[in-house]
PDB file of N, CA and C in Angstrom:
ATOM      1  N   UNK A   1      17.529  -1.549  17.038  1.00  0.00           N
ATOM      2  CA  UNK A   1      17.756  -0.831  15.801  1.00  0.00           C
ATOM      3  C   UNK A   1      16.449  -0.778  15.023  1.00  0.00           C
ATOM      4  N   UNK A   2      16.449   0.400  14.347  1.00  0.00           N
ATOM      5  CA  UNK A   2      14.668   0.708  13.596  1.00  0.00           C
ATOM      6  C   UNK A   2      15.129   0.122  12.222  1.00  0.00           C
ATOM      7  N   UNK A   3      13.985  -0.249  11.526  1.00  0.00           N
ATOM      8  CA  UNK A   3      14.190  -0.767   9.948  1.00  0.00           C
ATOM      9  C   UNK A   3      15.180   0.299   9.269  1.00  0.00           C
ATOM     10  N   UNK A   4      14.924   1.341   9.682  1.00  0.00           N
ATOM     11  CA  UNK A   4      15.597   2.303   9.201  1.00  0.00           C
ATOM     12  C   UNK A   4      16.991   2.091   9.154  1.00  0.00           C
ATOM     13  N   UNK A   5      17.563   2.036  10.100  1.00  0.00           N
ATOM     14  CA  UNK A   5      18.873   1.960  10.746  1.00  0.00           C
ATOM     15  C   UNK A   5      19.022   0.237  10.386  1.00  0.00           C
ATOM     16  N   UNK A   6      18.458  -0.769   9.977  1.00  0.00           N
ATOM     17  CA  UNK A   6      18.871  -2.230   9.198  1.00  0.00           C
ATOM     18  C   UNK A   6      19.214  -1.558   8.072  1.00  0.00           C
ATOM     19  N   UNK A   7      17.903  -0.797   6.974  1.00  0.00           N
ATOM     20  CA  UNK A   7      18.486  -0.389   5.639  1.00  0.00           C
ATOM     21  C   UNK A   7      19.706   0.673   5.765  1.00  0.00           C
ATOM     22  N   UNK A   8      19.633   1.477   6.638  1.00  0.00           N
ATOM     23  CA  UNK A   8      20.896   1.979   5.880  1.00  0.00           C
ATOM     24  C   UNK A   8      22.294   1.118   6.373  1.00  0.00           C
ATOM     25  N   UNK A   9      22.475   0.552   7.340  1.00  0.00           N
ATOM     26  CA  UNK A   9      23.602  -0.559   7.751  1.00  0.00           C
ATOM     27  C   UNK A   9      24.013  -1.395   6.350  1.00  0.00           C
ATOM     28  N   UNK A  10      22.945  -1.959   6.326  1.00  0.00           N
ATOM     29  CA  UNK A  10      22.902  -2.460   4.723  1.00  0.00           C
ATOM     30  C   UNK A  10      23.797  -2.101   3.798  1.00  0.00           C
ATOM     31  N   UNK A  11      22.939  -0.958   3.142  1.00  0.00           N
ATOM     32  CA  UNK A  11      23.906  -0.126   2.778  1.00  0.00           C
ATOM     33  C   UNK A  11      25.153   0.627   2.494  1.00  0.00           C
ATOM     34  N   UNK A  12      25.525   0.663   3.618  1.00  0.00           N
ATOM     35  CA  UNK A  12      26.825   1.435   4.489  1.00  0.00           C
ATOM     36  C   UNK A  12      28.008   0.382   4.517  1.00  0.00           C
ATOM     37  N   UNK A  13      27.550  -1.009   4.069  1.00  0.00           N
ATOM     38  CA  UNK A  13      28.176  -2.617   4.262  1.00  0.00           C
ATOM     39  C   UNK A  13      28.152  -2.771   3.352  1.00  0.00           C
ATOM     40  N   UNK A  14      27.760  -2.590   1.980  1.00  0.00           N
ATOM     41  CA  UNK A  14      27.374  -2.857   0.480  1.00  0.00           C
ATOM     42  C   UNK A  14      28.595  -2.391   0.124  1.00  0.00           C
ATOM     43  N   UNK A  15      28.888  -0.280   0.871  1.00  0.00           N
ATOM     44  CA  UNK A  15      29.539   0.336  -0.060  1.00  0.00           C
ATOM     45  C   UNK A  15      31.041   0.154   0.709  1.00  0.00           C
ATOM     46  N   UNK A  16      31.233  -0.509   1.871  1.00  0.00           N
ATOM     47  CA  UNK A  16      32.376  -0.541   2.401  1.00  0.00           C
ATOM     48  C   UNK A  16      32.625  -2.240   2.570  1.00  0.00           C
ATOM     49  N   UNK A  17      32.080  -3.032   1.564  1.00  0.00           N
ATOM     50  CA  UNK A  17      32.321  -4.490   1.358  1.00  0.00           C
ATOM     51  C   UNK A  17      34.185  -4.517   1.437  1.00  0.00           C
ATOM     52  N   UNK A  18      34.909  -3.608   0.714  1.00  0.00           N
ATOM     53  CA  UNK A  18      36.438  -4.180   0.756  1.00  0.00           C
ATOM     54  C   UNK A  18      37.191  -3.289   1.599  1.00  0.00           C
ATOM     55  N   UNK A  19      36.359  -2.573   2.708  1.00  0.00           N
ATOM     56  CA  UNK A  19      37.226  -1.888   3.627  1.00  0.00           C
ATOM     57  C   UNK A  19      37.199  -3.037   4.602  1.00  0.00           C
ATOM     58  N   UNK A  20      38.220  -2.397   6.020  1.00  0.00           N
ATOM     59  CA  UNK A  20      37.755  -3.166   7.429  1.00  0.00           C
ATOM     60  C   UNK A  20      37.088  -2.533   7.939  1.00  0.00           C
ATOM     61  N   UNK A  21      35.994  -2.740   7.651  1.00  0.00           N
ATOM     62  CA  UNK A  21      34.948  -2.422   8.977  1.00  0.00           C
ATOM     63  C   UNK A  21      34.671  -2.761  10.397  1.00  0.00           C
ATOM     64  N   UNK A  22      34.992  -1.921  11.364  1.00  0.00           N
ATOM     65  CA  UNK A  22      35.424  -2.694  13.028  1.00  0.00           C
ATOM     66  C   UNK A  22      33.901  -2.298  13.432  1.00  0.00           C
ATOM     67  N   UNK A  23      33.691  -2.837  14.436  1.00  0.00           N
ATOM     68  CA  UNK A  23      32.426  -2.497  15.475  1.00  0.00           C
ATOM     69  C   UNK A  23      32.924  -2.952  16.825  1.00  0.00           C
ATOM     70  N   UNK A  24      31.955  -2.707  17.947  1.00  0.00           N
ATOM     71  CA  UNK A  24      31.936  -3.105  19.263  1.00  0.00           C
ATOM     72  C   UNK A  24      30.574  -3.651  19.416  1.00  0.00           C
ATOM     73  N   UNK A  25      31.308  -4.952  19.777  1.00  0.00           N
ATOM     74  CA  UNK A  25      29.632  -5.692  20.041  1.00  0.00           C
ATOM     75  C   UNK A  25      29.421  -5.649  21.969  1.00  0.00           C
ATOM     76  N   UNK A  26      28.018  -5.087  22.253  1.00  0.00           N
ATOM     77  CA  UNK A  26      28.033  -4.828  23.762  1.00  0.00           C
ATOM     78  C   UNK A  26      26.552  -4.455  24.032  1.00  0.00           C
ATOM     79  N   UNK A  27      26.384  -5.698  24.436  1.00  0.00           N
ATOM     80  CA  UNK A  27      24.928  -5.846  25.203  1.00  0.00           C
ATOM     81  C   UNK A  27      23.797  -6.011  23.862  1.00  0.00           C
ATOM     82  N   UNK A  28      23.872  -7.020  22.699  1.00  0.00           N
ATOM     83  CA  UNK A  28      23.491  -6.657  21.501  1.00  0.00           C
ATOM     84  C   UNK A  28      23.372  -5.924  20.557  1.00  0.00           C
ATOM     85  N   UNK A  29      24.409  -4.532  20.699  1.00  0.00           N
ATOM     86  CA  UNK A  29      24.509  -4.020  20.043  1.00  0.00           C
ATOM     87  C   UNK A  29      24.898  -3.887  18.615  1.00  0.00           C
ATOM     88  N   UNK A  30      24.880  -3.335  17.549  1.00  0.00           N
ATOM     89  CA  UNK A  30      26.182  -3.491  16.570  1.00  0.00           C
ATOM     90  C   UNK A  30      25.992  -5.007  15.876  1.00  0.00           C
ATOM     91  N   UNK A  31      24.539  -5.923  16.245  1.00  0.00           N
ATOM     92  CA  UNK A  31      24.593  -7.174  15.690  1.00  0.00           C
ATOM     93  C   UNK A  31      24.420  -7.435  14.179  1.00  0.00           C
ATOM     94  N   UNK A  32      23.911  -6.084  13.341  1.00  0.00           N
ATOM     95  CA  UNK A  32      23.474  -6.441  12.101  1.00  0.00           C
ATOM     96  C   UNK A  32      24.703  -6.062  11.408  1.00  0.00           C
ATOM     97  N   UNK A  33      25.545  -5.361  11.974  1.00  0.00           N
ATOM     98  CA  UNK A  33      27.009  -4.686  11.368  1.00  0.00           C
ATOM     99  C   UNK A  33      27.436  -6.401  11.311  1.00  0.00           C
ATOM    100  N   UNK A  34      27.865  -7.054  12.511  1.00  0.00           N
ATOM    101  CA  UNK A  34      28.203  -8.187  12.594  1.00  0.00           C
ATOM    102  C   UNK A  34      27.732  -9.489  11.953  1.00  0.00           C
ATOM    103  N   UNK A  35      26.859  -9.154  11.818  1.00  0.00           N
ATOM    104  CA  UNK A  35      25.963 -10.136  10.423  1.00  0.00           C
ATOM    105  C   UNK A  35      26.756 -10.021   9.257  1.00  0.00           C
ATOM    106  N   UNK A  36      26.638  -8.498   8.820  1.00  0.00           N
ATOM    107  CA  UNK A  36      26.892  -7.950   7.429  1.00  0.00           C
ATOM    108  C   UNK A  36      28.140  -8.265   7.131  1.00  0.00           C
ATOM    109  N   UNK A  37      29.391  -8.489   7.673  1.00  0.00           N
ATOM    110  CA  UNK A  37      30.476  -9.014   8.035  1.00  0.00           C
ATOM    111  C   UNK A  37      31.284  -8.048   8.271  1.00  0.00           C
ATOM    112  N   UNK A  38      31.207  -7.587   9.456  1.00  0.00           N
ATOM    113  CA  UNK A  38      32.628  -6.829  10.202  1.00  0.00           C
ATOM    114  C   UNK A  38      33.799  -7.388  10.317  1.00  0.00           C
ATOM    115  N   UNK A  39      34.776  -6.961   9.998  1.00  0.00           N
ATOM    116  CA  UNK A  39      36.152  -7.833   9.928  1.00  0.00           C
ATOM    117  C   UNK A  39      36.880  -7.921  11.115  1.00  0.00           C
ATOM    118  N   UNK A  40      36.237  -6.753  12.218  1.00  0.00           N
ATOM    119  CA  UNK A  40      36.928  -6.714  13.309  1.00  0.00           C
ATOM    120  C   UNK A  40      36.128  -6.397  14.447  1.00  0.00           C
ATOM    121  N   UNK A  41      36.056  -6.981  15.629  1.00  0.00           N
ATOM    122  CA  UNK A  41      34.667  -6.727  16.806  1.00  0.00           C
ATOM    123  C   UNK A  41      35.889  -6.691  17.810  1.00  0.00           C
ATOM    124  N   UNK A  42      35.817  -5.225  18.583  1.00  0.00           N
ATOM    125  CA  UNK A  42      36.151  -5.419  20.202  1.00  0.00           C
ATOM    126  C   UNK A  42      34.501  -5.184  20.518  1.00  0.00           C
ATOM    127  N   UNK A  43      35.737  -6.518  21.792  1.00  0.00           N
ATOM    128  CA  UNK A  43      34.569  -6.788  22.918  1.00  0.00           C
ATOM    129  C   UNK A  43      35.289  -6.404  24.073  1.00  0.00           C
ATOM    130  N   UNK A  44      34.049  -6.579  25.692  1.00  0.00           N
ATOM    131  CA  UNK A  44      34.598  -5.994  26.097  1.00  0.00           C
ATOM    132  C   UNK A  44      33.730  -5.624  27.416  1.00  0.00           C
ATOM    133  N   UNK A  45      33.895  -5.450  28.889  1.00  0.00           N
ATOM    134  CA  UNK A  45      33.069  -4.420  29.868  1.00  0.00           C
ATOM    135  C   UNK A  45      33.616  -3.315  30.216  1.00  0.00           C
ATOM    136  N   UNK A  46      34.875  -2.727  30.052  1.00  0.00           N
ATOM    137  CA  UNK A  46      35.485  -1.975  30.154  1.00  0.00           C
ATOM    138  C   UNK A  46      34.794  -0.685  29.056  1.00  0.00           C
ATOM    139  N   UNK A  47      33.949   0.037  29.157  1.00  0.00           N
ATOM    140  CA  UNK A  47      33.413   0.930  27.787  1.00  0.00           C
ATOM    141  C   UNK A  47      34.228   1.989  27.816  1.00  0.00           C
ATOM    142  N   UNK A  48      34.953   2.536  28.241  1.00  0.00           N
ATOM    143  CA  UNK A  48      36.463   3.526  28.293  1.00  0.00           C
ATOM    144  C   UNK A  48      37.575   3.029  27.645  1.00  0.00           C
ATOM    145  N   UNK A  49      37.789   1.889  27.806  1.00  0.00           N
ATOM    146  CA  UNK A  49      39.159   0.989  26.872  1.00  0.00           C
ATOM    147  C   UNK A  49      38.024   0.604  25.812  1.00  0.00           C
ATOM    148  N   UNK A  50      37.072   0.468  25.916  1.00  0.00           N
ATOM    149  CA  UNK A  50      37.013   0.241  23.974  1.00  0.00           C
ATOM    150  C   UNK A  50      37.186   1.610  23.641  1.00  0.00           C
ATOM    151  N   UNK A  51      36.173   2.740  23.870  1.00  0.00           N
ATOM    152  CA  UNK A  51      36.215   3.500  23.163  1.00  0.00           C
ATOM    153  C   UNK A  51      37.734   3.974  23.045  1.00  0.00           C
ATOM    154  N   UNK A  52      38.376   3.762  23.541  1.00  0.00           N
ATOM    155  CA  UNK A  52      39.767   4.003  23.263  1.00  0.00           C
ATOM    156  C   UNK A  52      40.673   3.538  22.265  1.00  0.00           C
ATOM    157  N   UNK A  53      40.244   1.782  22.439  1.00  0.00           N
ATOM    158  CA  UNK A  53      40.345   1.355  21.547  1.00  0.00           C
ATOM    159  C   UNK A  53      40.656   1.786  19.974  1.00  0.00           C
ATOM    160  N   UNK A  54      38.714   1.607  20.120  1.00  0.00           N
ATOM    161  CA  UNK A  54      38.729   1.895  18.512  1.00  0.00           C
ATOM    162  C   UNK A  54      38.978   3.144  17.812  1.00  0.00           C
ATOM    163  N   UNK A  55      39.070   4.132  19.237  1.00  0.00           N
ATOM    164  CA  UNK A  55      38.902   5.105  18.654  1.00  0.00           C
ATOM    165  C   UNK A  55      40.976   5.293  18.001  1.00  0.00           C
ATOM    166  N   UNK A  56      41.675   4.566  18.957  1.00  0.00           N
ATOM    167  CA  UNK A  56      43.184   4.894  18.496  1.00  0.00           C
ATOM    168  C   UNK A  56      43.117   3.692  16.981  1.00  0.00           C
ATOM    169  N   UNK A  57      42.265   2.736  16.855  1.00  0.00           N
ATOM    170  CA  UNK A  57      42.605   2.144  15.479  1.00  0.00           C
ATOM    171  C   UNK A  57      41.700   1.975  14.528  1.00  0.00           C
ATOM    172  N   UNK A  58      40.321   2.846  14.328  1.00  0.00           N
ATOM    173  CA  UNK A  58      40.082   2.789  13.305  1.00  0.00           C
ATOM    174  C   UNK A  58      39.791   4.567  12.568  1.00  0.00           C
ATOM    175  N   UNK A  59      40.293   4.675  11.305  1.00  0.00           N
ATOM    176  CA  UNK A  59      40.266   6.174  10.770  1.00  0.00           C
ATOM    177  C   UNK A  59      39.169   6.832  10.705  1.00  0.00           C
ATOM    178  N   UNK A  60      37.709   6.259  10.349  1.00  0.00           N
ATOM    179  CA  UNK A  60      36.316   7.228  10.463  1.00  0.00           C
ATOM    180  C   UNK A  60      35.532   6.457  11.476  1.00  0.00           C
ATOM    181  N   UNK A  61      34.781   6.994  12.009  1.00  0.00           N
ATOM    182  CA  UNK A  61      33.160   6.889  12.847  1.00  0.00           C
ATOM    183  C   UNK A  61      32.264   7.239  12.238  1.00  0.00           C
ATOM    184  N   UNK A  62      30.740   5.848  11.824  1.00  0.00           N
ATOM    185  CA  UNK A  62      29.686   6.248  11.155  1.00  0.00           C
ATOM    186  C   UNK A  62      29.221   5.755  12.412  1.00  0.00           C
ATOM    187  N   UNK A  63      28.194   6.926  12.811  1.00  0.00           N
ATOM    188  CA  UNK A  63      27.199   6.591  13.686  1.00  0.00           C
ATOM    189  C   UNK A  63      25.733   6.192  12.800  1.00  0.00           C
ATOM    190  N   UNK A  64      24.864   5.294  12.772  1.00  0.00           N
ATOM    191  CA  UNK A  64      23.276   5.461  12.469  1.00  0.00           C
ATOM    192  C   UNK A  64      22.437   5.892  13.070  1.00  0.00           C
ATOM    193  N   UNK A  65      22.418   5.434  14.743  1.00  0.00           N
ATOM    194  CA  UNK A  65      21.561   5.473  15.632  1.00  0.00           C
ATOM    195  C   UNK A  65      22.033   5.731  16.753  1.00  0.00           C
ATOM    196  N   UNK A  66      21.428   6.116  17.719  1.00  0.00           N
ATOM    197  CA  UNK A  66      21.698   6.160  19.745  1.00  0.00           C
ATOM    198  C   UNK A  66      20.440   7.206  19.724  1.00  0.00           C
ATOM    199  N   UNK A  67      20.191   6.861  21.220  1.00  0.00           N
ATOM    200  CA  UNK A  67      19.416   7.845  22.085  1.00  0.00           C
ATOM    201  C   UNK A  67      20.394   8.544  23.096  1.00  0.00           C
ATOM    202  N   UNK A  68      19.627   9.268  23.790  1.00  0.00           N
ATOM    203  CA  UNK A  68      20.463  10.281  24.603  1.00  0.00           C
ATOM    204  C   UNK A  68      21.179   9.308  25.392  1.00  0.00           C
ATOM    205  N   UNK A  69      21.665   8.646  25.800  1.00  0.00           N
ATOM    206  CA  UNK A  69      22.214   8.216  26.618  1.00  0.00           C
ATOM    207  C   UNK A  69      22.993   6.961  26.456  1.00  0.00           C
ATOM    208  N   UNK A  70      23.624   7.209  24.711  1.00  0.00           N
ATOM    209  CA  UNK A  70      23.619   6.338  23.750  1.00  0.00           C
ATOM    210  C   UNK A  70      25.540   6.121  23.947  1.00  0.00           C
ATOM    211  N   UNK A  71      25.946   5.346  24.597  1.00  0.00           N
ATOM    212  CA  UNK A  71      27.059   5.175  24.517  1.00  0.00           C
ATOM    213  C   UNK A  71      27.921   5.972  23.245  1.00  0.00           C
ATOM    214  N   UNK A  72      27.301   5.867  22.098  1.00  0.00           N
ATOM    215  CA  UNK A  72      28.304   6.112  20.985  1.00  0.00           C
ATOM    216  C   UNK A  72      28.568   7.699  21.242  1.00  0.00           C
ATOM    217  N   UNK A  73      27.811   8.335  21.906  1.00  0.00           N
ATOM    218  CA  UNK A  73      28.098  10.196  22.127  1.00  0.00           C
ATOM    219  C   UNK A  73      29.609   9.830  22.541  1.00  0.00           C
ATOM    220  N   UNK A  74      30.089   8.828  23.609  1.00  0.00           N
ATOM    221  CA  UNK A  74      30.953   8.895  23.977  1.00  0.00           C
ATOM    222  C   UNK A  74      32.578   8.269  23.220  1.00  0.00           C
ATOM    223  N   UNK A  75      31.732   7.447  22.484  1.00  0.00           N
ATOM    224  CA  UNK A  75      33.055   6.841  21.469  1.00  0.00           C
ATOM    225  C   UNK A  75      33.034   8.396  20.345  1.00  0.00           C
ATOM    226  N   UNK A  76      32.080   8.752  19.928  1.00  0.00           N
ATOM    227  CA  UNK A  76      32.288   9.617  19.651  1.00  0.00           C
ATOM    228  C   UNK A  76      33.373  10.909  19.988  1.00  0.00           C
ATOM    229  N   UNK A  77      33.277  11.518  20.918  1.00  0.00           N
ATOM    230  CA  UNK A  77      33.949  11.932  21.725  1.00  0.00           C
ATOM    231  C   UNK A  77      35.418  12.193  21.497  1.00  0.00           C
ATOM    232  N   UNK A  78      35.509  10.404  21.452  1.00  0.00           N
ATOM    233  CA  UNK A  78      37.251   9.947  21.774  1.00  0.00           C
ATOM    234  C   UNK A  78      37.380  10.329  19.974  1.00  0.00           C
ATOM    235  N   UNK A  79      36.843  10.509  18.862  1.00  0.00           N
ATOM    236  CA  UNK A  79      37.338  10.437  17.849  1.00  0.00           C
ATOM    237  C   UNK A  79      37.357  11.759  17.315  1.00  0.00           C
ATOM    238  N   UNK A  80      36.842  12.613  17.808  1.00  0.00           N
ATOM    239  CA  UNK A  80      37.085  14.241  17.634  1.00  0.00           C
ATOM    240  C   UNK A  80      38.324  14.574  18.515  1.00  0.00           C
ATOM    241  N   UNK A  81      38.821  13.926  19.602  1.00  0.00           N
ATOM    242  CA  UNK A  81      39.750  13.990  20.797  1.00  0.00           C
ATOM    243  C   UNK A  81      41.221  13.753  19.715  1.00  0.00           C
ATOM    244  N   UNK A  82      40.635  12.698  19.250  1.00  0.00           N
ATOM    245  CA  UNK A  82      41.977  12.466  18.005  1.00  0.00           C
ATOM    246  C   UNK A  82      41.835  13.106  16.796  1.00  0.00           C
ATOM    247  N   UNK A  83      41.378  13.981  16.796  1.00  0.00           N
ATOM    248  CA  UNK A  83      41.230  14.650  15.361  1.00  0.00           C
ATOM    249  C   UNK A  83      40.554  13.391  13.719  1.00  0.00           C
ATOM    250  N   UNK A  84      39.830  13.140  14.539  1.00  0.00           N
ATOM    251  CA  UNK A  84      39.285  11.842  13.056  1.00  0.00           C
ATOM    252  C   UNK A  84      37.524  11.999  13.088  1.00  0.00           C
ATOM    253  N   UNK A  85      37.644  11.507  11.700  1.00  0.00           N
ATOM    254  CA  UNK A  85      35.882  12.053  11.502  1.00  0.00           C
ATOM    255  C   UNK A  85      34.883  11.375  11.782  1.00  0.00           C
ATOM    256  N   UNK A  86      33.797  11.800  12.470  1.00  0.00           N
ATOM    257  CA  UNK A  86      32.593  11.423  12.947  1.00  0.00           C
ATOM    258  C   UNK A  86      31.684  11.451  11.614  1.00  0.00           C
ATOM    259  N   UNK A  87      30.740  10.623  11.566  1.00  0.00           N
ATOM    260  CA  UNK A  87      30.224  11.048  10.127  1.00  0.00           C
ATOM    261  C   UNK A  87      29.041  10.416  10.912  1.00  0.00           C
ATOM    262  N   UNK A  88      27.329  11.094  10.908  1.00  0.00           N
ATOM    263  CA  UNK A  88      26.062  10.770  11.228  1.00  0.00           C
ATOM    264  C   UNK A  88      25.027  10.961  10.257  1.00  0.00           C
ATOM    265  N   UNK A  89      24.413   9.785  10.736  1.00  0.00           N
ATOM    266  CA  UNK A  89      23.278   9.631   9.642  1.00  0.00           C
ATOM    267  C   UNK A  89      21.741  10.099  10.150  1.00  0.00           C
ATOM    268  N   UNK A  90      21.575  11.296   9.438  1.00  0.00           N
ATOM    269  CA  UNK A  90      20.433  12.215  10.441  1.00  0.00           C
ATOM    270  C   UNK A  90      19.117  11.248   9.890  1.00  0.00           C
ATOM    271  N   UNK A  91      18.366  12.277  11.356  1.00  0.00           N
ATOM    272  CA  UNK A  91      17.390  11.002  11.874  1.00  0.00           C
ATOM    273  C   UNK A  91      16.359  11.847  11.842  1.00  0.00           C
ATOM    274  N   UNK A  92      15.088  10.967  11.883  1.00  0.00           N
ATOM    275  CA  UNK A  92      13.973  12.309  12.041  1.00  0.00           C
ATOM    276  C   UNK A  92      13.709  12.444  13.935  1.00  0.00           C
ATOM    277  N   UNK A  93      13.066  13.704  14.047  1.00  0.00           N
ATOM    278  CA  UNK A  93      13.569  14.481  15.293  1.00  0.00           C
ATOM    279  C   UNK A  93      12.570  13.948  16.330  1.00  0.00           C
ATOM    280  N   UNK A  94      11.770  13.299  15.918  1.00  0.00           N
ATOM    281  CA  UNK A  94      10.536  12.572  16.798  1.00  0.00           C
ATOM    282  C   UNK A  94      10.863  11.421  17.315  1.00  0.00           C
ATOM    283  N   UNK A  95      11.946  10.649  16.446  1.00  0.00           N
ATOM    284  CA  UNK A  95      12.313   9.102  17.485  1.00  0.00           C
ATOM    285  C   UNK A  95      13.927   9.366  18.132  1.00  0.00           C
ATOM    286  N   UNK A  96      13.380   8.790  19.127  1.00  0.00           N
ATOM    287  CA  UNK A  96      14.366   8.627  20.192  1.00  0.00           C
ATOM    288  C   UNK A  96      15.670   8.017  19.878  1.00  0.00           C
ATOM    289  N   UNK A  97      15.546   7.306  18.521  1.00  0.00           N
ATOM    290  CA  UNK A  97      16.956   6.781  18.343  1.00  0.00           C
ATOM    291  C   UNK A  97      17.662   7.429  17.376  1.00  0.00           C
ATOM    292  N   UNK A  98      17.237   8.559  16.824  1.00  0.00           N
ATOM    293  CA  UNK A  98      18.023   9.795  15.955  1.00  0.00           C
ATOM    294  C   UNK A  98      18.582  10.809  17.220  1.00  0.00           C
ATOM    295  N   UNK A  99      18.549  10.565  18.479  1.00  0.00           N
ATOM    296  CA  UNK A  99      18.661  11.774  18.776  1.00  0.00           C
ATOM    297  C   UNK A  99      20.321  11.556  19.150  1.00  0.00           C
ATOM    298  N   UNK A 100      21.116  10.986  18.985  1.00  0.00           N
ATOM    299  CA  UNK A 100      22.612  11.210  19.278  1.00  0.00           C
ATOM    300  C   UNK A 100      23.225  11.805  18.078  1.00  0.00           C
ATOM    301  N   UNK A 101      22.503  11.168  16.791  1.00  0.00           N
ATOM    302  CA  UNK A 101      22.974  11.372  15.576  1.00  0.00           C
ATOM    303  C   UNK A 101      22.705  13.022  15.527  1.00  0.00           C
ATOM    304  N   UNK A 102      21.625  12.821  15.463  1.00  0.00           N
ATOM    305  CA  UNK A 102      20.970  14.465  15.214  1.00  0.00           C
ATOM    306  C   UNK A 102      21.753  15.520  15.871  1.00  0.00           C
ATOM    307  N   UNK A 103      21.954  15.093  17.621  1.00  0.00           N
ATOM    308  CA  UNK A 103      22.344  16.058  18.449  1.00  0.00           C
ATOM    309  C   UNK A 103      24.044  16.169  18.165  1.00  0.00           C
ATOM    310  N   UNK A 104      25.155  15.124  17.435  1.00  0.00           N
ATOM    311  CA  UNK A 104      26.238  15.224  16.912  1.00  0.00           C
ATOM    312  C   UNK A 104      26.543  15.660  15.832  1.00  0.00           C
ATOM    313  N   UNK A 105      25.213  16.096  14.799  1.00  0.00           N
ATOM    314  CA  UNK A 105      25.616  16.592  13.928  1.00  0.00           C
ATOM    315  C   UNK A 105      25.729  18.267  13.979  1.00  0.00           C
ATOM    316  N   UNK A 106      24.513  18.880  15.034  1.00  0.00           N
ATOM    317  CA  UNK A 106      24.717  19.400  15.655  1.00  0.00           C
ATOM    318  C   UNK A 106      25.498  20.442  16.338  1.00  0.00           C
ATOM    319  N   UNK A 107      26.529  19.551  16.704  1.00  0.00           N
ATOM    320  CA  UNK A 107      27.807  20.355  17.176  1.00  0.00           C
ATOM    321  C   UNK A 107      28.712  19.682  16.190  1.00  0.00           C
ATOM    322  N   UNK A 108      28.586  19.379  15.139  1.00  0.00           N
ATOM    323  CA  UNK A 108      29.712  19.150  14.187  1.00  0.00           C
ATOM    324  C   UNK A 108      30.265  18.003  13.028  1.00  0.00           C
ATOM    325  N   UNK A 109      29.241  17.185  13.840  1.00  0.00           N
ATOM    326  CA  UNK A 109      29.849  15.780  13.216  1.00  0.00           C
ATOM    327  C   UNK A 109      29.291  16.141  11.701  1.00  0.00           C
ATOM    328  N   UNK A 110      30.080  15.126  10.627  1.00  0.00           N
ATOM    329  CA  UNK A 110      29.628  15.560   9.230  1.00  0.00           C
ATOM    330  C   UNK A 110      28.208  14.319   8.744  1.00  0.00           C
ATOM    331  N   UNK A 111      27.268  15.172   8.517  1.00  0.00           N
ATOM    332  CA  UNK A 111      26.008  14.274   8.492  1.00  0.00           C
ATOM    333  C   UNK A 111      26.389  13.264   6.994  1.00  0.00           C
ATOM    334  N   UNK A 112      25.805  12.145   7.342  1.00  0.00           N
ATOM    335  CA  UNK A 112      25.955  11.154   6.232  1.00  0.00           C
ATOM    336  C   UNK A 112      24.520  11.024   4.953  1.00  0.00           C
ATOM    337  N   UNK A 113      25.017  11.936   4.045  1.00  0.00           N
ATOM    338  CA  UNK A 113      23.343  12.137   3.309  1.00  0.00           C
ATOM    339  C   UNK A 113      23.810  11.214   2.088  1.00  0.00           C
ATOM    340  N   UNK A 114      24.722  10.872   1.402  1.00  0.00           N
ATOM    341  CA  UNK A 114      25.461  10.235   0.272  1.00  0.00           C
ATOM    342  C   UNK A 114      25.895   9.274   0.979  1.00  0.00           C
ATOM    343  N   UNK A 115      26.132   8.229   0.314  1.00  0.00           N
ATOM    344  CA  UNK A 115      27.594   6.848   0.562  1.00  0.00           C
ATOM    345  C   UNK A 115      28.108   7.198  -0.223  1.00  0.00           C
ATOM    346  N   UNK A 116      28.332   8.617  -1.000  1.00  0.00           N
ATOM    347  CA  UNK A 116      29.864   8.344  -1.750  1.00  0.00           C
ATOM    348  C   UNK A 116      30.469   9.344  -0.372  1.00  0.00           C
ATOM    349  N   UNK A 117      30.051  10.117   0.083  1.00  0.00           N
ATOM    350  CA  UNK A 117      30.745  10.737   1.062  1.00  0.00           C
ATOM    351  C   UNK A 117      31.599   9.825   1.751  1.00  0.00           C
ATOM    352  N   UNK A 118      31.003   8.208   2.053  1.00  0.00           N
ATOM    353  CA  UNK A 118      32.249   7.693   2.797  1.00  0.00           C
ATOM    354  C   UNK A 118      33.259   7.195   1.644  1.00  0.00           C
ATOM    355  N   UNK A 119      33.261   7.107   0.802  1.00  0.00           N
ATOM    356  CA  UNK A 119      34.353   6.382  -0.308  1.00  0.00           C
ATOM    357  C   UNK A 119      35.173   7.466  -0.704  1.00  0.00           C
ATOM    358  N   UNK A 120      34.465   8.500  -0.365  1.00  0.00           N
ATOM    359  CA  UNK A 120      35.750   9.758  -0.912  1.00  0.00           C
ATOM    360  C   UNK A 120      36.597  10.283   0.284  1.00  0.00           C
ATOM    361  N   UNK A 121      36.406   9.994   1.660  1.00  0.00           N
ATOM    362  CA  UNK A 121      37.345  10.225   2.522  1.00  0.00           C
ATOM    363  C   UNK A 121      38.304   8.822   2.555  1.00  0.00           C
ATOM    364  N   UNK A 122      37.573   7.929   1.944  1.00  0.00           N
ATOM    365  CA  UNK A 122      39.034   6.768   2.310  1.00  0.00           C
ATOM    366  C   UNK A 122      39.646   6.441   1.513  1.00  0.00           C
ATOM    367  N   UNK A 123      39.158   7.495   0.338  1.00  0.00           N
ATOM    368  CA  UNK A 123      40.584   7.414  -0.938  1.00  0.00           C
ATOM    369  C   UNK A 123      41.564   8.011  -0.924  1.00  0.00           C
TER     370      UNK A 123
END
């Protein structure tokens, strides 16, 4: 994860302190979410049953980061499959770890430029 993607996690954990915030922890991933205090972690080698998972129990997806070949395209995926919102936090177009975000916002996902944007879908 780039400093970038610590501060806005940060952030994103500040403004969703009294939601449940879930993650998937897998292969170190998702560790500063888990710091920040996630209330709920699937784990897991199965990456088809998580994304299934979370995608049948939690209501939004904030992506920060992935590269092309960034697992979350695919949890992603499962949460447009269920009609629930993807929300990405655009990246600049030169590093490699904006490019899932970038390339999902893209085809649709709703870019994350505010944190009130997430407090007003979970009211």
């Amino acid at each position: 994860m780039s400093d970038y993607g610590r501060e806005v996690v940060g952030e994103i954990m500040e403004v969703l302190a009294k939601e449940e915030v879930v993650t998937i922890r897998v292969m170190g991933c998702n560790s500063e979410v888990i710091r920040l205090g996630a209330k709920r972690i699937f784990e897991g080698v199965n990456f088809e049953k998580l994304n299934e998972d979370v995608a049948n129990y939690a209501d939004i997806l904030v992506i920060i980061e992935g590269g092309k070949k960034s697992g979350t395209l695919l949890l992603a995926s499962k949460f447009v499959e269920k009609g629930k919102y993807v929300y990405c936090v655009p990246g600049r177009i030169v590093d490699e770890g904006s490019y899932a975000t970038n390339w999902l916002i893209k085809q649709g996902a709703i870019p994350l430029v505010e944190m009130n944007d997430l407090t007003e879908v979970l009211q």
